[in-house]
N, C-alpha and C. Protein backbone atom coordinates (compact mmCIF):
# COMPACT_ATOMS: atom_id res chain seq x y z
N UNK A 1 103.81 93.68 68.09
CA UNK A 1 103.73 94.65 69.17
C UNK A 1 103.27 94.02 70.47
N UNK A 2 102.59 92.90 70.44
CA UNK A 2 102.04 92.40 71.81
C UNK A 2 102.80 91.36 72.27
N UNK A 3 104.14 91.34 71.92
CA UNK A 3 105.33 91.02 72.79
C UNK A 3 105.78 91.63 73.82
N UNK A 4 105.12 93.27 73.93
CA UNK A 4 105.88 94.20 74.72
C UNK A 4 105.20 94.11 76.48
N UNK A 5 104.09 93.37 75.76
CA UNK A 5 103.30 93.39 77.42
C UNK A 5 103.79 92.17 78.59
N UNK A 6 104.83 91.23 78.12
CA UNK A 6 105.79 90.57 78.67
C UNK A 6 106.73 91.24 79.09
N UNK A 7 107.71 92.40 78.68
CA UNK A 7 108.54 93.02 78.73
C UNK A 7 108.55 93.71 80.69
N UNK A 8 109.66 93.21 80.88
CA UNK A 8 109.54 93.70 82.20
C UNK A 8 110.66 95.70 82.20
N UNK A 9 110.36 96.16 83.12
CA UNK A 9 110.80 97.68 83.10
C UNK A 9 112.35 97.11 83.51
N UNK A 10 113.03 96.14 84.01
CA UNK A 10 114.39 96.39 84.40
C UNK A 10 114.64 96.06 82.91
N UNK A 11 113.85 95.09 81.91
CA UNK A 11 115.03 94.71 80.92
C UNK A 11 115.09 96.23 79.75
N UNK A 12 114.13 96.60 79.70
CA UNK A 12 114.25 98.05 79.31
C UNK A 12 115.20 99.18 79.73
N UNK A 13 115.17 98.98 81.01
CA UNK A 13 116.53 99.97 81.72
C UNK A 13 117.83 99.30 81.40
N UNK A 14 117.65 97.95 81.52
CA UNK A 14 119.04 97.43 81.38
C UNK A 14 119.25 97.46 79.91
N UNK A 15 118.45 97.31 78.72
CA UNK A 15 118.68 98.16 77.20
C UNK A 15 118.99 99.39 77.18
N UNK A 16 118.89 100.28 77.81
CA UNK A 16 119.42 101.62 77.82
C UNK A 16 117.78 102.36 77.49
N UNK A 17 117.02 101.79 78.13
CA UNK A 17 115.59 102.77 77.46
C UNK A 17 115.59 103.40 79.13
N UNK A 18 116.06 103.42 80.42
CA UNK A 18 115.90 104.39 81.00
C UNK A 18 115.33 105.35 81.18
N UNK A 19 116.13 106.03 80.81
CA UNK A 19 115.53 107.64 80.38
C UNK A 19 114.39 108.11 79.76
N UNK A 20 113.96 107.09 78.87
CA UNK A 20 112.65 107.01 78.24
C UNK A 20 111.62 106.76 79.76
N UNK A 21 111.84 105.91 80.01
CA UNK A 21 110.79 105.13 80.97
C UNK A 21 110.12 106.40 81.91
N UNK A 22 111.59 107.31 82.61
CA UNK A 22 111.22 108.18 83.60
C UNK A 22 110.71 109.28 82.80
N UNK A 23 110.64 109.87 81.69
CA UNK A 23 109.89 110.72 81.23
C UNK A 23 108.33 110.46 81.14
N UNK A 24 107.99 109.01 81.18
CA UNK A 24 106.31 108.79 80.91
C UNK A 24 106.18 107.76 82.64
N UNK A 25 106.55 108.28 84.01
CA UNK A 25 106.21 108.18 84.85
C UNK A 25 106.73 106.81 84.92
N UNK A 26 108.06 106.39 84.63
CA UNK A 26 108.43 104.95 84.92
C UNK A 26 107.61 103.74 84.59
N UNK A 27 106.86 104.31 83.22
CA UNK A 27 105.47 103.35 83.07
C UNK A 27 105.74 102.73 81.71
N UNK A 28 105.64 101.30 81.40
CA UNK A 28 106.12 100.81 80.16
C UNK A 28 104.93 100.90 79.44
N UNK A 29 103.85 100.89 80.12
CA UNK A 29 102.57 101.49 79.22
C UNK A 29 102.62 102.45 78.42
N UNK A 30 102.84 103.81 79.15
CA UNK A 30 102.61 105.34 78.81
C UNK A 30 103.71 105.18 77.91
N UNK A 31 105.22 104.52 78.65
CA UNK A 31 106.48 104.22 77.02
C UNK A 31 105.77 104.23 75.82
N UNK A 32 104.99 103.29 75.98
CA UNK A 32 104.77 102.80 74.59
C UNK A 32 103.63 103.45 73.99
N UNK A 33 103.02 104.05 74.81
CA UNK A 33 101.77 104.74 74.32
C UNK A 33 102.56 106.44 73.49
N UNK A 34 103.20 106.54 74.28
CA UNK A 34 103.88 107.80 73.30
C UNK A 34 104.87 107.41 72.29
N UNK A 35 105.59 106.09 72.12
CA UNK A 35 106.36 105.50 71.17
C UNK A 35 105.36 105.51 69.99
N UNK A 36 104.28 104.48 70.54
CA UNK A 36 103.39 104.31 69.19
C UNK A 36 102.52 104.34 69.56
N UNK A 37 101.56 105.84 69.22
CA UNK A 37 100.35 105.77 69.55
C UNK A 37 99.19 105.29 69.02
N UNK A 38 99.52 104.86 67.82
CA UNK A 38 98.56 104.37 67.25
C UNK A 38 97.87 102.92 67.48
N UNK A 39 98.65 102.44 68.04
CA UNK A 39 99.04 100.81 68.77
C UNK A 39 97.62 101.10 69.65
N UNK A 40 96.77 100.09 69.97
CA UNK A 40 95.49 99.92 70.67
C UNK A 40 96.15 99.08 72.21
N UNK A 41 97.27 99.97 72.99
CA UNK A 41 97.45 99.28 73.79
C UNK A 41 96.79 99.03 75.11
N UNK A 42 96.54 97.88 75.57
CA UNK A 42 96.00 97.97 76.92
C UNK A 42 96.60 97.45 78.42
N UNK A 43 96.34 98.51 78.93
CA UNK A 43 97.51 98.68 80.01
C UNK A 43 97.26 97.03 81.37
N UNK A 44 95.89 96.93 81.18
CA UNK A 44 95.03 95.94 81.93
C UNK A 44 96.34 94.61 81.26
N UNK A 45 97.23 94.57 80.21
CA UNK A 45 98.13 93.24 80.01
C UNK A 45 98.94 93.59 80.44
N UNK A 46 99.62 94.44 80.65
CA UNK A 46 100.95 94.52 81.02
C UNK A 46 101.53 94.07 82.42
N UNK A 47 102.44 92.96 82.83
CA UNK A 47 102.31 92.04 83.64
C UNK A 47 103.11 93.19 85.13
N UNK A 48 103.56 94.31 85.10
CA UNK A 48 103.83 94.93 85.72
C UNK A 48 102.61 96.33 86.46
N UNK A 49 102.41 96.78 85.46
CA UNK A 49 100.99 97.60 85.57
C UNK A 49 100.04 96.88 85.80
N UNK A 50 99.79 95.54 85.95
CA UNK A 50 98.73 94.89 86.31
C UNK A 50 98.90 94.72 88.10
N UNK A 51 100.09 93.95 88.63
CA UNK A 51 100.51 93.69 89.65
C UNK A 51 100.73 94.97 90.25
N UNK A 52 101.24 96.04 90.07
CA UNK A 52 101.15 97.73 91.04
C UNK A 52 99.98 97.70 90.94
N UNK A 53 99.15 97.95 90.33
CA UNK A 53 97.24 97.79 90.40
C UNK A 53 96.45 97.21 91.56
N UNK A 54 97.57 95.82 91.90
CA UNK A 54 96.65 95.00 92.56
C UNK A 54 97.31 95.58 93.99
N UNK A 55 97.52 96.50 94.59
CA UNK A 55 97.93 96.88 96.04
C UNK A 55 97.03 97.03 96.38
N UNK A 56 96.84 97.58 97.99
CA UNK A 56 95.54 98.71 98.87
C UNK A 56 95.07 99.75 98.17
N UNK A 57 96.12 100.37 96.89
CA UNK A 57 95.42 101.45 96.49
C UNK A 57 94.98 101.80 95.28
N UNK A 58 93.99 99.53 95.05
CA UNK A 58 93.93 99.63 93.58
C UNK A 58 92.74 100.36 93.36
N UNK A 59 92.69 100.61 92.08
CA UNK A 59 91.44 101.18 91.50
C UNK A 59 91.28 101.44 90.30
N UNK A 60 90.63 101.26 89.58
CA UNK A 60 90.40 101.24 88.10
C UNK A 60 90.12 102.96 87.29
N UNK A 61 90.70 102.95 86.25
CA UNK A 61 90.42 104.31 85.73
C UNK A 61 89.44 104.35 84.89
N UNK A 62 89.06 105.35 84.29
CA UNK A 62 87.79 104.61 82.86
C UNK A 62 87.82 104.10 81.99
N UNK A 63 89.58 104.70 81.50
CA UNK A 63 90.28 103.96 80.29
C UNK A 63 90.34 102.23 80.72
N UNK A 64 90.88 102.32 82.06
CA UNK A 64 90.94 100.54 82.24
C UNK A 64 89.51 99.57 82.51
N UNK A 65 88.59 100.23 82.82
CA UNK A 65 87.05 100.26 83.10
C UNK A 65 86.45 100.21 81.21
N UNK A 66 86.69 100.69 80.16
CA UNK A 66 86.37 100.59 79.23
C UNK A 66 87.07 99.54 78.39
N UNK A 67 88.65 99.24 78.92
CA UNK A 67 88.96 98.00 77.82
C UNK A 67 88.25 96.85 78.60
N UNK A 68 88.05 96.56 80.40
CA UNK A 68 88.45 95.23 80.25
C UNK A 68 86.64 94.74 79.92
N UNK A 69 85.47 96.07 79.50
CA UNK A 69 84.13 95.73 79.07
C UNK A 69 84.31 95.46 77.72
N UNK A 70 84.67 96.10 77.45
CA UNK A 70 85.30 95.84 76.10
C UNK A 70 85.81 94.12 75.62
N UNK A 71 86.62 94.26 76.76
CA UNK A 71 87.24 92.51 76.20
C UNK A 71 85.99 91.37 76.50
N UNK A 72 85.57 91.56 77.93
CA UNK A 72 84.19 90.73 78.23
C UNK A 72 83.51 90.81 77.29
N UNK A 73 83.16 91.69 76.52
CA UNK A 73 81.92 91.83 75.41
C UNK A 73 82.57 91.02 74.12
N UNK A 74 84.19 90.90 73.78
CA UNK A 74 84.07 90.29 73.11
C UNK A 74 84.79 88.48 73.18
N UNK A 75 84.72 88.43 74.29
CA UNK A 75 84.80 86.90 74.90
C UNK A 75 83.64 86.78 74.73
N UNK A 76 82.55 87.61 75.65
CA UNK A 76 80.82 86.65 75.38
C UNK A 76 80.44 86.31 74.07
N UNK A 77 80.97 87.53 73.11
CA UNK A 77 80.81 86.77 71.51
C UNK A 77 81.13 85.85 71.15
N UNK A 78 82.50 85.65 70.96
CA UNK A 78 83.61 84.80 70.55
C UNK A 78 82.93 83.04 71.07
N UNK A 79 82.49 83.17 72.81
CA UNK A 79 82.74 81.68 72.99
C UNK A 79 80.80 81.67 73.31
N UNK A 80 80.46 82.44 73.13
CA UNK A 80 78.45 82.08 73.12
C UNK A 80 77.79 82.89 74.01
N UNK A 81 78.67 83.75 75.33
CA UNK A 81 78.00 83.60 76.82
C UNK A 81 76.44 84.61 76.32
N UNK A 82 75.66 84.32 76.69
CA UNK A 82 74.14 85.28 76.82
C UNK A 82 74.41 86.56 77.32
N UNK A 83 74.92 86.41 78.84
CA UNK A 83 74.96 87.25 79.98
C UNK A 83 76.07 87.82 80.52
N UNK A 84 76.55 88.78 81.18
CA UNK A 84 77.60 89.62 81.66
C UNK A 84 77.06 90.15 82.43
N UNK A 85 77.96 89.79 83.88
CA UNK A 85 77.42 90.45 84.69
C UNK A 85 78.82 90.98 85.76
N UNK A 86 78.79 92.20 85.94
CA UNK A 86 79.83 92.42 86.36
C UNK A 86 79.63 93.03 88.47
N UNK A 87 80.67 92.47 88.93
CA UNK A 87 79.99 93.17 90.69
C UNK A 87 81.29 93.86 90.65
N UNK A 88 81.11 95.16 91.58
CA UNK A 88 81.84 96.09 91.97
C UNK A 88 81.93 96.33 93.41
N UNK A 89 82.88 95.84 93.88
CA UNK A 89 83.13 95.61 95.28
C UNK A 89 83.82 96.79 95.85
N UNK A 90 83.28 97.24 97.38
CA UNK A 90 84.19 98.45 97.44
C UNK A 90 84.50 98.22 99.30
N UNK A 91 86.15 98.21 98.97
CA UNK A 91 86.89 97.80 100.43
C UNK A 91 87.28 98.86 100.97
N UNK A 92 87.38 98.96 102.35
CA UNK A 92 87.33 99.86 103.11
C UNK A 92 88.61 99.82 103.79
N UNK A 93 89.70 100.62 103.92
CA UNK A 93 91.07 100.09 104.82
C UNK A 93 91.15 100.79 106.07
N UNK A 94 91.08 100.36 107.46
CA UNK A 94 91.15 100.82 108.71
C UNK A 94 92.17 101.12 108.71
């Protein structure tokens, strides 16, 4: 299943999943989150939903705010770290 977070939205349209796509907001995330919900997917990989994210009008949701603590907590396990420390920066657009 974590092949799909490579998957770009044209090669999906150009498979004929289309129609799928625009029912869950043109989002290969939400695709797949109603395909298989049971799947622990996180939207923070997906190389398309990551990059629309990063515009002027990014901002994190709680769901994406809870995996990527989630993943830090288990990198600090995995490779030793003590500490986590996270800064929350907030930009202002004139």
């Amino acid at each position: 299943m974590a092949g799909w977070y490579k998957v770009r939205r044209s090669t999906v349209i150009r498979m004929g999943g289309g129609d799928m796509l625009q029912r869950c907001n043109s989002s290969l995330y939400e695709t797949l989150c109603e395909i298989y919900p049971f799947f622990p997917w996180q939207r923070c990989k997906f190389l398309e939903e990551a990059k629309s994210r990063c515009t002027a009008h990014f901002h994190l949701n709680s769901e994406d705010q809870e995996n990527i603590l989630n993943t830090l907590n288990k990198l600090k396990e995995e490779i030793g770290i003590k500490n986590v420390s996270v800064v929350v920066a907030a930009v202002s657009h004139i």
